[in-house]
Protein backbone atom coordinates (compact mmCIF):
# COMPACT_ATOMS: atom_id res chain seq x y z
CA UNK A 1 0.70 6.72 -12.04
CA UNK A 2 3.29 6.89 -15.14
CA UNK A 3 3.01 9.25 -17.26
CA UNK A 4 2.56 6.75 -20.27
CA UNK A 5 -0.78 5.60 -18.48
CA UNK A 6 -2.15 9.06 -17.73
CA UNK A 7 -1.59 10.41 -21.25
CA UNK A 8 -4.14 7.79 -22.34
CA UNK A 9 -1.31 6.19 -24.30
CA UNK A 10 -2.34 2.47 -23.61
CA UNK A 11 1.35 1.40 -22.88
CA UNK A 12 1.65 -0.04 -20.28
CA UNK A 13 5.07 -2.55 -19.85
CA UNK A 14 7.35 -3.44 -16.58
CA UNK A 15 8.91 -0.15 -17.06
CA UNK A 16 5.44 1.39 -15.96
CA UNK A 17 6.11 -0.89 -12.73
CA UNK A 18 9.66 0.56 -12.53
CA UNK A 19 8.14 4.17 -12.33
CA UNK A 20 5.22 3.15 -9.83
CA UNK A 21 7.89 1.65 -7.51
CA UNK A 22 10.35 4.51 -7.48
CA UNK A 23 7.34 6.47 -6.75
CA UNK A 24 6.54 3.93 -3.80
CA UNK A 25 9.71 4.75 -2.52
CA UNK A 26 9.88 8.40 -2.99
CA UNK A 27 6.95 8.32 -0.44
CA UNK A 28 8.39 5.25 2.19
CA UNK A 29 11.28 7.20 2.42
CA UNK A 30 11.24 11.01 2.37
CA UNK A 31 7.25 11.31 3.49
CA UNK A 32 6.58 14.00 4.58
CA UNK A 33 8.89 15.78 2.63
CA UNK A 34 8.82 13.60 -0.68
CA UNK A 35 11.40 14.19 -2.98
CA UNK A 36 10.06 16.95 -5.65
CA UNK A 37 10.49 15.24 -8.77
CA UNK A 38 9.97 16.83 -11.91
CA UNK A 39 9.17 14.47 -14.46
CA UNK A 40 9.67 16.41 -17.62
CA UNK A 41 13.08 16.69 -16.47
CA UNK A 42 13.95 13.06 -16.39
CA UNK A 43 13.30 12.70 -12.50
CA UNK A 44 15.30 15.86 -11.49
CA UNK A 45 15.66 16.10 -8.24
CA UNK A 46 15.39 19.43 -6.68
CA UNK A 47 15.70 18.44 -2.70
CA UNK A 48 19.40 18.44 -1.70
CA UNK A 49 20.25 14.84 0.48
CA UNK A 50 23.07 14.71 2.56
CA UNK A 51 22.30 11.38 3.97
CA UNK A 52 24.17 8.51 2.11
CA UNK A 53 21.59 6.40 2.39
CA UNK A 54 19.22 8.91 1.13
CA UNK A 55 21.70 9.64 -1.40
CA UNK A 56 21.73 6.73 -2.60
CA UNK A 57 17.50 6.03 -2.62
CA UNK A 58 17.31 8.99 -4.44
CA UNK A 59 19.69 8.30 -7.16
CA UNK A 60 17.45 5.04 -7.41
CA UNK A 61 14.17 7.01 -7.85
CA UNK A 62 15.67 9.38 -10.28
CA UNK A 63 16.62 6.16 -12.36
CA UNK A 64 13.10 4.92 -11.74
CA UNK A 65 10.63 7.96 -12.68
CA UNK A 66 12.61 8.99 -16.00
CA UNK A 67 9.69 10.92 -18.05
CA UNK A 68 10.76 8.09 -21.13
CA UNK A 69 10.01 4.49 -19.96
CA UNK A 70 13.05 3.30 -22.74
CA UNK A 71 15.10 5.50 -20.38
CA UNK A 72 13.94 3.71 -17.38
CA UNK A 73 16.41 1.30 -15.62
CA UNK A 74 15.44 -2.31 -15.65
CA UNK A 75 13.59 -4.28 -12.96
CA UNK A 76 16.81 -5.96 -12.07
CA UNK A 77 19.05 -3.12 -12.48
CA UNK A 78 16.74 -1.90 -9.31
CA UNK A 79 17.29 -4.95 -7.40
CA UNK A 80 20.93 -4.73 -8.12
CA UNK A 81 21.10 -0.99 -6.73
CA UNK A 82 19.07 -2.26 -3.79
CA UNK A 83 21.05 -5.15 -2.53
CA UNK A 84 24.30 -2.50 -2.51
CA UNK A 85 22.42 -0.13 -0.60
């Protein structure tokens, strides 16, 4: 769940969606070993990937799960990304 849901904050926008699916495919993708994300640090990602295809997911997460929705990248800014992965 975004964080601007759990802190009771009532916002709720398509950037909450943005965050819910980079967490979606956090878990598709590196389950078991899901990418340890630390969201206070703007997505950081703390799990080295050597896979360019991995690379390249988890770049997209890390754009997804930024702490600040404004920060978040847009719903088509994702679907960009995806179509040149």
């Amino acid at each position: 769940m975004a964080p601007e849901v759990t802190n009771e904050q009532k916002y709720y926008h398509i950037k909450t969606d943005v965050y819910s699916f980079g967490r979606l495919i956090n878990h598709l993708f590196f389950f078991p070993k899901c990418l340890i994300l630390d969201d206070k640090k703007d997505g950081q990602m703390n799990l080295e990937i050597k896979n360019k295809l991995y690379y390249q997911l988890a770049n997209l997460i890390k754009d997804c799960v930024k702490f600040d929705p404004d920060r978040r990248i847009e719903m088509t800014q994702v679907r960009s990304q995806l179509e040149k992965i």
